[in-house]
C-alpha atoms as a PDB file:
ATOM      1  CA  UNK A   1     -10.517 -17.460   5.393  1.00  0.00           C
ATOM      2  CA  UNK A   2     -11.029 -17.059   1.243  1.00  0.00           C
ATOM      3  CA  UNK A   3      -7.293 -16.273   0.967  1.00  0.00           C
ATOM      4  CA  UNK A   4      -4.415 -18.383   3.110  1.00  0.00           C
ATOM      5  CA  UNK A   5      -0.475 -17.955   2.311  1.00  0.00           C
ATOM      6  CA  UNK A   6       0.792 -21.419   4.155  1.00  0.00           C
ATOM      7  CA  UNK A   7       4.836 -21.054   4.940  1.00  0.00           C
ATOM      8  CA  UNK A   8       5.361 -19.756   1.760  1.00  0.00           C
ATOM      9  CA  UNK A   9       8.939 -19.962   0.714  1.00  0.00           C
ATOM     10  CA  UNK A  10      10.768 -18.791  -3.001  1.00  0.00           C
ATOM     11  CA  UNK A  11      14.577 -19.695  -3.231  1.00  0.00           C
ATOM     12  CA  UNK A  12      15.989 -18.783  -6.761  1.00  0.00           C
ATOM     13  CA  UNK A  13      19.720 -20.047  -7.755  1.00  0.00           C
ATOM     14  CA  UNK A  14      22.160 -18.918  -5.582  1.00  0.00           C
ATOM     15  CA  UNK A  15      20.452 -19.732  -2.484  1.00  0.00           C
ATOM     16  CA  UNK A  16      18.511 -15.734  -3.063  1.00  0.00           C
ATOM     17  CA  UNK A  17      15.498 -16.026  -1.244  1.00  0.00           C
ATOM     18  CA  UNK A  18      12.496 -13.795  -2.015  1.00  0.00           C
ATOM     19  CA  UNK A  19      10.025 -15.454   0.686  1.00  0.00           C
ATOM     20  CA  UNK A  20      10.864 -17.245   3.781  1.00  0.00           C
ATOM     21  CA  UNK A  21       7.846 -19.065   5.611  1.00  0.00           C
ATOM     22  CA  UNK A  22       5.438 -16.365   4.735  1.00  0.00           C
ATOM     23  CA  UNK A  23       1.961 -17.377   6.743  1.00  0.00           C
ATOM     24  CA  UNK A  24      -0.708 -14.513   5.776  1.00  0.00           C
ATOM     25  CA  UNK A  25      -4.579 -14.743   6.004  1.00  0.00           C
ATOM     26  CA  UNK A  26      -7.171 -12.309   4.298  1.00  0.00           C
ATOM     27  CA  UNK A  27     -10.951 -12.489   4.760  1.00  0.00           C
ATOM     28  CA  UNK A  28     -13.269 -11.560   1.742  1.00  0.00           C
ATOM     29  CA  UNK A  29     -14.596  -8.338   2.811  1.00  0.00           C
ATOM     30  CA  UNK A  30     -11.875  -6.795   4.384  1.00  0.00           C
ATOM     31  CA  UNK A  31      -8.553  -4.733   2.767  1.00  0.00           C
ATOM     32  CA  UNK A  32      -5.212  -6.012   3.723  1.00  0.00           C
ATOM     33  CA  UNK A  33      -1.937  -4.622   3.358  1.00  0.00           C
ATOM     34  CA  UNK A  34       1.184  -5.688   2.459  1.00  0.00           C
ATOM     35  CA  UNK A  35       3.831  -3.014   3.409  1.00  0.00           C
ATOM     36  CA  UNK A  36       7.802  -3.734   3.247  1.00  0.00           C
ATOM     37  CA  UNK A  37      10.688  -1.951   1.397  1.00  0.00           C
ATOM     38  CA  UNK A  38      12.119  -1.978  -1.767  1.00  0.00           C
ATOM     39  CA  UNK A  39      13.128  -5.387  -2.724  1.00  0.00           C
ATOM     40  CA  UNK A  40      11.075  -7.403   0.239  1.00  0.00           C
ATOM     41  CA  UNK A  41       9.350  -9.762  -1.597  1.00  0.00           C
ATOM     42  CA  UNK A  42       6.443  -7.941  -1.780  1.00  0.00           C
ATOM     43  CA  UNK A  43       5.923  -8.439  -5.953  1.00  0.00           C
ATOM     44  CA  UNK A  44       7.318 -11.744  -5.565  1.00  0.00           C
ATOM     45  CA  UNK A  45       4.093 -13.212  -3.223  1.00  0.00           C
ATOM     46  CA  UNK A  46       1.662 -11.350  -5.780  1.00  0.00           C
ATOM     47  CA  UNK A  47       3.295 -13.561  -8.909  1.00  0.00           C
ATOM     48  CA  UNK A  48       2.948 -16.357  -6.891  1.00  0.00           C
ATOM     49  CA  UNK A  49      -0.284 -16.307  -5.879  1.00  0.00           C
ATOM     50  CA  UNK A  50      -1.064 -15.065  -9.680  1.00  0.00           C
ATOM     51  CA  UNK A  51       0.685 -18.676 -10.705  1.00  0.00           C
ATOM     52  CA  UNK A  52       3.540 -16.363 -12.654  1.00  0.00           C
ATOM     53  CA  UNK A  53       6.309 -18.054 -10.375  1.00  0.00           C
ATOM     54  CA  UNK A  54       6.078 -21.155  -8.132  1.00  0.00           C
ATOM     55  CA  UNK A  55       6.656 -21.618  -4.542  1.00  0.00           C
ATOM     56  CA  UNK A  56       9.661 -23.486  -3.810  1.00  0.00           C
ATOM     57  CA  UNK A  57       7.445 -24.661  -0.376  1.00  0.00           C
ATOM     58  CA  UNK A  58       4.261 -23.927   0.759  1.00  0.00           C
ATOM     59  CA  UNK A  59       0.618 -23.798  -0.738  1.00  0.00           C
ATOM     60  CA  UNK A  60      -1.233 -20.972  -1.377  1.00  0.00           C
ATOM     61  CA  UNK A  61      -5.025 -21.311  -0.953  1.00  0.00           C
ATOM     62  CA  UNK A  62      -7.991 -19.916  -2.204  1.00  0.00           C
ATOM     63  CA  UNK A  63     -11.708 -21.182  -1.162  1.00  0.00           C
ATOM     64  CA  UNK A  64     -10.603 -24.632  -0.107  1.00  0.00           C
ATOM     65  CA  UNK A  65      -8.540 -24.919  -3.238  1.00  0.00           C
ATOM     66  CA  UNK A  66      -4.492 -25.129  -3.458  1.00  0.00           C
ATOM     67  CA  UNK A  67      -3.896 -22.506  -6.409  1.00  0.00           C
ATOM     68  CA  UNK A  68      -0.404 -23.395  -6.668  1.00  0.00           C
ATOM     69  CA  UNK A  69      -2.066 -26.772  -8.116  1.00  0.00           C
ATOM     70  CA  UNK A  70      -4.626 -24.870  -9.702  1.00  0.00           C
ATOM     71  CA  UNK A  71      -3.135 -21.602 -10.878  1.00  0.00           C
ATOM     72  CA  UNK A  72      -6.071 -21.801 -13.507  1.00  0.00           C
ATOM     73  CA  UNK A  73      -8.392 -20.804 -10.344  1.00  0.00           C
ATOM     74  CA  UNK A  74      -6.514 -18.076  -9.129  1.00  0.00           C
ATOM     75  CA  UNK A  75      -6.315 -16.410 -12.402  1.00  0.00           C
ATOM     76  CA  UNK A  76      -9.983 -16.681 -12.948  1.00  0.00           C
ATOM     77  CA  UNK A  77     -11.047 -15.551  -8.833  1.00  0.00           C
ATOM     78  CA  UNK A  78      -8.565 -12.664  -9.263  1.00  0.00           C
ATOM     79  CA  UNK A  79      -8.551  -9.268 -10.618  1.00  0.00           C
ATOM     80  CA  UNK A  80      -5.033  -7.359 -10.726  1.00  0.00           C
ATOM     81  CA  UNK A  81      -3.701  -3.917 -11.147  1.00  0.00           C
ATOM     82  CA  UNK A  82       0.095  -4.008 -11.276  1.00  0.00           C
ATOM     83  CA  UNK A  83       2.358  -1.735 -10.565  1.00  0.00           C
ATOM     84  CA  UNK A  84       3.496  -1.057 -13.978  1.00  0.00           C
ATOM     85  CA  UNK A  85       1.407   1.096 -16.216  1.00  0.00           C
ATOM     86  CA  UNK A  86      -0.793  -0.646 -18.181  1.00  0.00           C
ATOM     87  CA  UNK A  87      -0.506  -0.141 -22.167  1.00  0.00           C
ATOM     88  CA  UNK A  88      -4.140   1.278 -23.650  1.00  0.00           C
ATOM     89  CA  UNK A  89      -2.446   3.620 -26.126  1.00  0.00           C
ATOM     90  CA  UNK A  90      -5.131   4.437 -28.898  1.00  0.00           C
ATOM     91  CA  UNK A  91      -8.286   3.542 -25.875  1.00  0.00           C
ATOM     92  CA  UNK A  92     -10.051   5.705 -24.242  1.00  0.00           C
ATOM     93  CA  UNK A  93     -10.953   5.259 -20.654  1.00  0.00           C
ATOM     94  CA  UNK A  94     -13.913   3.968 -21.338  1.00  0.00           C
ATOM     95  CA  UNK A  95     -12.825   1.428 -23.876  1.00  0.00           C
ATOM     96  CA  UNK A  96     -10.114  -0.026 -21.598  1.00  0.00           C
ATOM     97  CA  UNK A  97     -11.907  -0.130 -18.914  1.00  0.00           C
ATOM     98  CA  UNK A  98     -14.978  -2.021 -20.363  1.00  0.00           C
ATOM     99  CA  UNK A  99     -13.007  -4.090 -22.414  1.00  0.00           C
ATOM    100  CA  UNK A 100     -11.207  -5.260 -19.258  1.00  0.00           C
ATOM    101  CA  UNK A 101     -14.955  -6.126 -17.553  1.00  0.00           C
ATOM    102  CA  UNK A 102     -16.033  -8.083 -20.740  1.00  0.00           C
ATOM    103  CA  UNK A 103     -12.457 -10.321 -20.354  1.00  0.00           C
ATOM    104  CA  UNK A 104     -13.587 -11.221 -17.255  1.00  0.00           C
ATOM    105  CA  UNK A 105     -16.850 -12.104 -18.243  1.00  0.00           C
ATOM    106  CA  UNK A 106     -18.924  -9.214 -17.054  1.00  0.00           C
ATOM    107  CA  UNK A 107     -22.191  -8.524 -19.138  1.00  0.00           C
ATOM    108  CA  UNK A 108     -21.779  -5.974 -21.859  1.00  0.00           C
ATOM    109  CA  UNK A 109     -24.868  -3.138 -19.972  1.00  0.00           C
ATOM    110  CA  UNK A 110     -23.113  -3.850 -16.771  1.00  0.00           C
ATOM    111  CA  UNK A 111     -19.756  -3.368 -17.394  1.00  0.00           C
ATOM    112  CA  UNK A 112     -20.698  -0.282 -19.320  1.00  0.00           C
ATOM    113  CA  UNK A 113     -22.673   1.099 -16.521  1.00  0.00           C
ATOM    114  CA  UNK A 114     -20.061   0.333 -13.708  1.00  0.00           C
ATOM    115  CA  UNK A 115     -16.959   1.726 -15.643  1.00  0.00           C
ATOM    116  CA  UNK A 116     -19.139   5.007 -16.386  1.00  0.00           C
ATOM    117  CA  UNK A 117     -19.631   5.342 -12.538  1.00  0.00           C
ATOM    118  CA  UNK A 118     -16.212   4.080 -11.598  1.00  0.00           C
ATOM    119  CA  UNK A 119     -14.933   6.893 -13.978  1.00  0.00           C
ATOM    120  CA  UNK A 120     -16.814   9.615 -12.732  1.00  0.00           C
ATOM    121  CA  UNK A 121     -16.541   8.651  -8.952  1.00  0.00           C
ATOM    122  CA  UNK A 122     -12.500   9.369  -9.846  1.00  0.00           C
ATOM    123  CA  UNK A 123     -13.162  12.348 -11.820  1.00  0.00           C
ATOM    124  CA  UNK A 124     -11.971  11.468 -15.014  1.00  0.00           C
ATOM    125  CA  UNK A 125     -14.794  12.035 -16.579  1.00  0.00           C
ATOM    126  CA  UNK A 126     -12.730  14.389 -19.523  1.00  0.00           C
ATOM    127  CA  UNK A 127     -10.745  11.422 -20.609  1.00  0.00           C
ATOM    128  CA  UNK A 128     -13.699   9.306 -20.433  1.00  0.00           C
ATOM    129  CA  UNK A 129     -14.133   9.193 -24.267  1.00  0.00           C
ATOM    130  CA  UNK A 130     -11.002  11.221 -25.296  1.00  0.00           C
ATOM    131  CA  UNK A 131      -7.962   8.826 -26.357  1.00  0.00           C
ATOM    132  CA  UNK A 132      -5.204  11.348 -26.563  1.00  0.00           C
ATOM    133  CA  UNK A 133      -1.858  10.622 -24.522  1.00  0.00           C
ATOM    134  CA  UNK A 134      -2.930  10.034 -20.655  1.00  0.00           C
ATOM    135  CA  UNK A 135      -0.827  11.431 -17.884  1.00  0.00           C
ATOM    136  CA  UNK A 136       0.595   8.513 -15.443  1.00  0.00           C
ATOM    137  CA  UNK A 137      -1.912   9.264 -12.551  1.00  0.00           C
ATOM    138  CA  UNK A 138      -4.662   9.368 -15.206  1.00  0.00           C
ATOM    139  CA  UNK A 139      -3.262   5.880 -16.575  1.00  0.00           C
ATOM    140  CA  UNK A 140      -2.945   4.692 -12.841  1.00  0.00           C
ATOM    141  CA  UNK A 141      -6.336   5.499 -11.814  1.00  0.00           C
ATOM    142  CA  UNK A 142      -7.933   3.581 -15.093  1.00  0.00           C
ATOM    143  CA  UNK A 143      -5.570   0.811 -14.344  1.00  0.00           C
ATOM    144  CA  UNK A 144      -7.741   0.261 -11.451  1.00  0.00           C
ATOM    145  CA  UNK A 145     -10.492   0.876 -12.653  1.00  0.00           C
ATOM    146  CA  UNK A 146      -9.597  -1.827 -15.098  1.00  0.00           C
ATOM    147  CA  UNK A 147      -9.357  -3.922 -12.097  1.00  0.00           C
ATOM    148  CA  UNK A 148     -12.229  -2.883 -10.099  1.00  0.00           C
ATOM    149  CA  UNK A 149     -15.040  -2.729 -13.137  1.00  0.00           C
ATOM    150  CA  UNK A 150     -16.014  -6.696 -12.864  1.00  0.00           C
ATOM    151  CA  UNK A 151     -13.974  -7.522  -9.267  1.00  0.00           C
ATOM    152  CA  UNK A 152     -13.023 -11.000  -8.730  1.00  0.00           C
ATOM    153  CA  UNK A 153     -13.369 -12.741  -5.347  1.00  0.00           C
ATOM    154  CA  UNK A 154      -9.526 -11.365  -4.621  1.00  0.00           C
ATOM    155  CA  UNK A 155      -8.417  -8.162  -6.078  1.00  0.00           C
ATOM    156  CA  UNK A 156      -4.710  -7.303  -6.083  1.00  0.00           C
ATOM    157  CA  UNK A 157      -3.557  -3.589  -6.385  1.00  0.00           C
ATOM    158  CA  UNK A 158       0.142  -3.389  -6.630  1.00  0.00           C
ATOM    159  CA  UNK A 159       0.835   0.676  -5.638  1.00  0.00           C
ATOM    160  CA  UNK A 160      -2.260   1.733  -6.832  1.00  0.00           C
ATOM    161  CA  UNK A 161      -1.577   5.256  -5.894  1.00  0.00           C
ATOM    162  CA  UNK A 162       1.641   6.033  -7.654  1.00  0.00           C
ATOM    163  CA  UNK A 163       1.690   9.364  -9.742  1.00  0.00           C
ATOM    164  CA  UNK A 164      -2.088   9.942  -8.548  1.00  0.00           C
ATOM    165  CA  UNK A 165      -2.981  13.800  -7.462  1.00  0.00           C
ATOM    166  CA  UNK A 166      -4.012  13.876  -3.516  1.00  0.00           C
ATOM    167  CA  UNK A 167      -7.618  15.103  -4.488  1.00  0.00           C
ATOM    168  CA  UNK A 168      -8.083  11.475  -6.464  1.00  0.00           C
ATOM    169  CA  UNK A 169      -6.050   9.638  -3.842  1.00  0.00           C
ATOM    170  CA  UNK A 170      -8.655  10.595  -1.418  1.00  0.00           C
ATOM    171  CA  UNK A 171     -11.339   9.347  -4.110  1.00  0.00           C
ATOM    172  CA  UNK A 172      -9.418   6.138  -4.603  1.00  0.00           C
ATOM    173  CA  UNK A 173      -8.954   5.207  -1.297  1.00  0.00           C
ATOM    174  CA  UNK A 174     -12.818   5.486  -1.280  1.00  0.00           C
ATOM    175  CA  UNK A 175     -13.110   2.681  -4.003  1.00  0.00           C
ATOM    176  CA  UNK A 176     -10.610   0.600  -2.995  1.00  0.00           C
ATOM    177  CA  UNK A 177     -12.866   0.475   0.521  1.00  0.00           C
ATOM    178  CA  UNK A 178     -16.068   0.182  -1.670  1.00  0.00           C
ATOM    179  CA  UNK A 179     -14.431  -3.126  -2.925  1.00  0.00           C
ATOM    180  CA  UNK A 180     -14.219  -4.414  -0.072  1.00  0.00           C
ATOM    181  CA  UNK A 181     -17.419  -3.393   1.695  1.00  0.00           C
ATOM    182  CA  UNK A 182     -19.011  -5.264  -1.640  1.00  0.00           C
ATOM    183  CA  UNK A 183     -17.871  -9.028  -0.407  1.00  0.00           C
ATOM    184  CA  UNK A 184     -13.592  -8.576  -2.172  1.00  0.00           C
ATOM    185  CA  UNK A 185     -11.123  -9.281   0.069  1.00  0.00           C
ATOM    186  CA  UNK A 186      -8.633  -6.745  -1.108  1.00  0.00           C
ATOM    187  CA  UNK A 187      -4.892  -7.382  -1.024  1.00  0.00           C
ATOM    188  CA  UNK A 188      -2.941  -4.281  -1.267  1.00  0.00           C
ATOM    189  CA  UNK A 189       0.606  -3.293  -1.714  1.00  0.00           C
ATOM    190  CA  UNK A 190       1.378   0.180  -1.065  1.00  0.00           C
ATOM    191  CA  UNK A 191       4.275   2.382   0.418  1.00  0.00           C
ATOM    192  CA  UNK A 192       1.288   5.657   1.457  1.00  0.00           C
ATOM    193  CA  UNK A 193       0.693   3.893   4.290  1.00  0.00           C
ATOM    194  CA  UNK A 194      -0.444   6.923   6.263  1.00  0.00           C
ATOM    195  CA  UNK A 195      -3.070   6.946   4.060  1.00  0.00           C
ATOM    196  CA  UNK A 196      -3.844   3.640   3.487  1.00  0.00           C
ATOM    197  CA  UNK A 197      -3.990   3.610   7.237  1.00  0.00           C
ATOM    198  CA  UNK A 198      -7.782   4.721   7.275  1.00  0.00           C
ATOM    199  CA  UNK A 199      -8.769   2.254   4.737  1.00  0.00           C
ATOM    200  CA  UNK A 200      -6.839  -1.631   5.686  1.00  0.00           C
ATOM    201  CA  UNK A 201      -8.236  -3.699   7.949  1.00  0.00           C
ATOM    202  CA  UNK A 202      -5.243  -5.548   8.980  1.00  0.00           C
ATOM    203  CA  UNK A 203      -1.631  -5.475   7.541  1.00  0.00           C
ATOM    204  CA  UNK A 204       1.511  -7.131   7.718  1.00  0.00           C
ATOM    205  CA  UNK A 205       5.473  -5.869   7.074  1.00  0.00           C
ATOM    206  CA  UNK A 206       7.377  -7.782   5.065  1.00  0.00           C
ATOM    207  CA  UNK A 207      11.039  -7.352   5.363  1.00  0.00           C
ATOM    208  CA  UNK A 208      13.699  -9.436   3.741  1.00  0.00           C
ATOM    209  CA  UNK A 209      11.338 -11.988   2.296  1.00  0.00           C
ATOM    210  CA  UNK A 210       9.691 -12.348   6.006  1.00  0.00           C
ATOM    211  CA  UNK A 211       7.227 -11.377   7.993  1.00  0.00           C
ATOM    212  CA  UNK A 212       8.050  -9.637  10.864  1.00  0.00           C
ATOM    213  CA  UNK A 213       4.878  -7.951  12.053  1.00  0.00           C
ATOM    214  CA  UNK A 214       1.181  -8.354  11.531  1.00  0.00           C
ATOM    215  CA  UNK A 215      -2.325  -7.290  13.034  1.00  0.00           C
ATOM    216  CA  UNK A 216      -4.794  -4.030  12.809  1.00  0.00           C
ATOM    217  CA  UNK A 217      -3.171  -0.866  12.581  1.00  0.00           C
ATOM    218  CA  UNK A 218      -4.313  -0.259  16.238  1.00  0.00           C
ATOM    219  CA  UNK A 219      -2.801  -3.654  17.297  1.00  0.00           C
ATOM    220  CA  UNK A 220       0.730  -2.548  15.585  1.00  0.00           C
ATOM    221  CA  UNK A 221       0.953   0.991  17.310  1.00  0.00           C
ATOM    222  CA  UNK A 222      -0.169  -0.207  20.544  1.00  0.00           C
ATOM    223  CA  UNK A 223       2.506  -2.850  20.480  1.00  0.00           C
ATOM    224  CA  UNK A 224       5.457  -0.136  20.163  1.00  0.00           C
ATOM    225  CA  UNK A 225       4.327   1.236  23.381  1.00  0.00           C
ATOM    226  CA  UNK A 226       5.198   4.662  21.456  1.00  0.00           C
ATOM    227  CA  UNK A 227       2.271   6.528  22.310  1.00  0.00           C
ATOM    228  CA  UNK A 228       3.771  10.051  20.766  1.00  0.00           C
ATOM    229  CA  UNK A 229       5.352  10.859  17.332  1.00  0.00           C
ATOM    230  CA  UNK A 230       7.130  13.790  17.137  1.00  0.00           C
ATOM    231  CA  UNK A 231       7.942  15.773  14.218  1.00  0.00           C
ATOM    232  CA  UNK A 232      10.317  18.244  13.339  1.00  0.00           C
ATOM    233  CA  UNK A 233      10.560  20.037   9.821  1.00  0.00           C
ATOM    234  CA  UNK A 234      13.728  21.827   8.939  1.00  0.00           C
ATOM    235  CA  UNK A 235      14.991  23.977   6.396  1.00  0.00           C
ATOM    236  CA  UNK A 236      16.733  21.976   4.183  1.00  0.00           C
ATOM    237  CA  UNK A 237      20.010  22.552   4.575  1.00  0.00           C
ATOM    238  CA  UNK A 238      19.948  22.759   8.073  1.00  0.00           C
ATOM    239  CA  UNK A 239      21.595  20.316  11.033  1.00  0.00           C
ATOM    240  CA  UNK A 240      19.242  18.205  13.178  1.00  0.00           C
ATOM    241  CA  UNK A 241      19.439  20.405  16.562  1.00  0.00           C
ATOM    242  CA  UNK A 242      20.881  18.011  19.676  1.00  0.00           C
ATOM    243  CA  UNK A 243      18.057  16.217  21.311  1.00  0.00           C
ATOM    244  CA  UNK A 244      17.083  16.216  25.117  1.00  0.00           C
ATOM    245  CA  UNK A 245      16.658  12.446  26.446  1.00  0.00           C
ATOM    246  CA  UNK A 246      13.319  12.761  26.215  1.00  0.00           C
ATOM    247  CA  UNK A 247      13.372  12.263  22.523  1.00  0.00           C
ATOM    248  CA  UNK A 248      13.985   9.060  21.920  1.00  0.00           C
ATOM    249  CA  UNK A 249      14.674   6.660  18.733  1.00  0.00           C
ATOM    250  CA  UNK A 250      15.320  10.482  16.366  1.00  0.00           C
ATOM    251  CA  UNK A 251      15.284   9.589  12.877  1.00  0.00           C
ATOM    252  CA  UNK A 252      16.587  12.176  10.305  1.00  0.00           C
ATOM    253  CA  UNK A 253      16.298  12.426   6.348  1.00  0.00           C
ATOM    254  CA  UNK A 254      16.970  15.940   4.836  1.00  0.00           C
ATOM    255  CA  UNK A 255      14.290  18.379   6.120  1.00  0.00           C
ATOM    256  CA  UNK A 256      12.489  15.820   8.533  1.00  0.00           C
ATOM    257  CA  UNK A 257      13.116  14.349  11.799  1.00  0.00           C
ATOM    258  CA  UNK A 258      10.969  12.278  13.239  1.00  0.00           C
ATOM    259  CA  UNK A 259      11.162  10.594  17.109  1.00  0.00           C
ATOM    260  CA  UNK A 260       9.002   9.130  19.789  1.00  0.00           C
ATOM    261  CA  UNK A 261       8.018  10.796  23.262  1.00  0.00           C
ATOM    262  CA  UNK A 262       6.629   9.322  25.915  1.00  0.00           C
ATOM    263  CA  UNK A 263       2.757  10.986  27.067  1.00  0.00           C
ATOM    264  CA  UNK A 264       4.233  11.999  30.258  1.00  0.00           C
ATOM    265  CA  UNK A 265       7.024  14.529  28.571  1.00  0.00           C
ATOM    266  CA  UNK A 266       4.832  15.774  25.638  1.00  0.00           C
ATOM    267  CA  UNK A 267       4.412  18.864  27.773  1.00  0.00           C
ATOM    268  CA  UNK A 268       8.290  19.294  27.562  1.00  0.00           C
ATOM    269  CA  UNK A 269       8.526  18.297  24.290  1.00  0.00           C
ATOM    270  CA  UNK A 270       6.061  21.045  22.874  1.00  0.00           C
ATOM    271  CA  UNK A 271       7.843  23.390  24.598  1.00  0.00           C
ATOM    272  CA  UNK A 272      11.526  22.510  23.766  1.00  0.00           C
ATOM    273  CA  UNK A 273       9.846  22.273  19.918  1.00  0.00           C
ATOM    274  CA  UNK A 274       8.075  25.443  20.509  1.00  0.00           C
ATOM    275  CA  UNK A 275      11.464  26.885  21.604  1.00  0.00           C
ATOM    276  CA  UNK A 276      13.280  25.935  18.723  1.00  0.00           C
ATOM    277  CA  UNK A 277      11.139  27.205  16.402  1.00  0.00           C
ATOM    278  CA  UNK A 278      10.784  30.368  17.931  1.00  0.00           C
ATOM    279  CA  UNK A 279      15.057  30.488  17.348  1.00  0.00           C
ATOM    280  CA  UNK A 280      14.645  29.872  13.863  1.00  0.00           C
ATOM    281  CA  UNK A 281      16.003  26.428  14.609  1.00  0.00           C
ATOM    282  CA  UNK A 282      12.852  24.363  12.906  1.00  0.00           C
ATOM    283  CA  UNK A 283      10.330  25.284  10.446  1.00  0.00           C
ATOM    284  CA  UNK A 284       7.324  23.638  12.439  1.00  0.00           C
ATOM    285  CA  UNK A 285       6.565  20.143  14.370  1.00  0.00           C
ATOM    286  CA  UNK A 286       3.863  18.241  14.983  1.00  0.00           C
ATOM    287  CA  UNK A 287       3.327  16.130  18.140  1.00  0.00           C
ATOM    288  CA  UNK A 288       0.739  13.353  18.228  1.00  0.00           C
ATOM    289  CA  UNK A 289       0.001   9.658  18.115  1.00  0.00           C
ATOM    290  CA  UNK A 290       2.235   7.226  16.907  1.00  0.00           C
ATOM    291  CA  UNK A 291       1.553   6.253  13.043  1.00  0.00           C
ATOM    292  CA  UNK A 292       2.083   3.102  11.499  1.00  0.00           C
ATOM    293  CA  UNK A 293       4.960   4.800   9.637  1.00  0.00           C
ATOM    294  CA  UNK A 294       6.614   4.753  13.295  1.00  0.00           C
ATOM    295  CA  UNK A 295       5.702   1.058  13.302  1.00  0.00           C
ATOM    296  CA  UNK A 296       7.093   0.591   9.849  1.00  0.00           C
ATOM    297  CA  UNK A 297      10.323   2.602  10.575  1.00  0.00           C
ATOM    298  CA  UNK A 298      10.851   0.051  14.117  1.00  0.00           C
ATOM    299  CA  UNK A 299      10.637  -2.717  12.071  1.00  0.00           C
ATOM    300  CA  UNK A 300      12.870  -2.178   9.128  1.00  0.00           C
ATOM    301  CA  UNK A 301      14.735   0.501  10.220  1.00  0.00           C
ATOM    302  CA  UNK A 302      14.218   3.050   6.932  1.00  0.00           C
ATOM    303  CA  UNK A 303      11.633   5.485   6.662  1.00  0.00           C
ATOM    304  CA  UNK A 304       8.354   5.206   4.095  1.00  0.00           C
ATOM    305  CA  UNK A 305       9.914   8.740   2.922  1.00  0.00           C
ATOM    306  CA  UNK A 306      13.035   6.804   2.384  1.00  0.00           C
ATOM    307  CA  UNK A 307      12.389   3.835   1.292  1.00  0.00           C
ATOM    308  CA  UNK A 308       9.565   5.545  -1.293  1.00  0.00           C
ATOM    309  CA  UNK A 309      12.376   7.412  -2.958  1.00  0.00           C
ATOM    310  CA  UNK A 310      14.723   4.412  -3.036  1.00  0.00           C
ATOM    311  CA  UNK A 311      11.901   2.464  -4.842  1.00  0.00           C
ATOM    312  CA  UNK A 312      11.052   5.477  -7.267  1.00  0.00           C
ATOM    313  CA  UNK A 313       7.838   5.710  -5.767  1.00  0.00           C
ATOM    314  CA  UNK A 314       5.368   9.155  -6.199  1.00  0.00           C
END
């Protein structure tokens, strides 16, 4: 295991805890996400393994070594894109993101080669060399770059998607699995998990400073024993209609419900949907497998939609 979070625990004054007994394990070569809401303790774990705040208890290792010890290792094995924007007023995209790969000791033909690709693989090839004002998914997506030009041995990407346009989103997801494919274990932090579902490996929920699930995404949904999700859009300003008991576990936010149904009544449940649709009662619905946002919603009770808008999350 290159990365290993051993019963990590934070306690600030006033007995707040950010972390209790976090255990987490991430391979080099593989993308693991870190998914919780709002507040979890999600940001917290990242400064800690960055050596920006100390574990109260626990060790974090890396290769063998104990970076809380060491956080001069840590800082050296990882690259980082956090989750605020980073400042390269008066750069262009090519500047920031090749002075970024020379910090971290990258040679001066290869980090120019890789942040030209990485730059064109994301289509941003007009602000390559143009340093006027950069929208926020513009600044996100060179951010990573930024990150990804001269990848260290971990690479952390705090909500690497934020503000990003779904056309790029698609192309970053692609890079963020290239990174991984290339020997990185990955550690991400992102609330589009129905996204990021197609590119982690493994993930784990945090929820009040612990972790309360953890696996593949296959392992998670198989455990709900949920093996339909059903969902209902409505016009905004419309009621939730009353649900049959076949429906189970409804949760509403305005415009969207979203339930469970067992395989055996998904005949019953497409046609009670179709039916209400055809009354003007819904919009549309869509019935089929469970998602990891139906995990997510099980284990902390708020939905990504939610929980995303709580958080001020694009």
């Amino acid at each position: 295991m290159l990365l290993e979070f051993e019963h990590v625990s934070k306690c600030y004054p006033g007995d707040v805890w950010a972390n209790r007994d976090v255990s987490l394990g991430v391979e080099a070569g593989e993308v693991f996400g870190v998914l919780g809401p709002n507040g979890a303790g999600k940001t917290t774990l990242i400064a800690q393994l960055l050596g920006v705040a100390r574990p109260t208890s626990g060790r974090i290792v890396m290769d063998g070594v104990d970076v809380v010890r060491r956080p001069d290792v840590a800082r050296q094995a990882c690259s980082y894109q956090p989750q605020t924007q980073v400042p390269v007023a008066g750069l262009t995209s090519m500047q920031a993101v090749t002075l970024a790969g020379r910090v971290r000791h990258g040679r001066g033909p290869d980090v120019r080669r890789r942040a030209h690709q990485l730059l064109q693989l994301l289509d941003l090839g007009e602000w390559e060399r143009n340093a006027v004002p950069l929208s926020g998914g513009v600044l996100r997506l060179a951010a990573f770059c930024m990150a990804a030009v001269e990848p260290g041995r971990v690479v952390v990407l705090d909500e690497p998607t934020n503000d990003v346009d779904p056309l790029r989103r698609k192309l970053l997801w692609q890079q963020v699995r290239t990174l991984a494919d290339r020997g990185s274990a990955v550690l991400l932090v992102t609330h589009n998990v129905l996204e990021a579902e197609r590119c982690v490996d493994r993930l784990a929920i945090i929820d009040q400073g612990r972790v309360v699930a953890t696996g593949t995404p296959a392992k998670l949904k198989a455990e709900l024993r949920a093996p339909l999700r059903l969902e209902l859009g409505l016009d905004l300003e419309a009621s939730s209609p009353p649900f049959p008991a076949f429906v189970r576990r409804p949760a509403a936010t305005r415009g969207r419900v979203v339930a469970e149904v067992a395989v055996a009544d998904a005949g019953a449940a497409a046609a009670w949907a179709v039916g209400l649709q055809e009354e003007g009662a819904i919009v549309e619905f869509l019935l089929a497998p469970a998602s990891l946002e139906d995990v997510y919603v099980r284990r902390v009770g708020v939905s990504l939609e939610e929980d995303a808008s709580a958080a001020g999350v694009g």
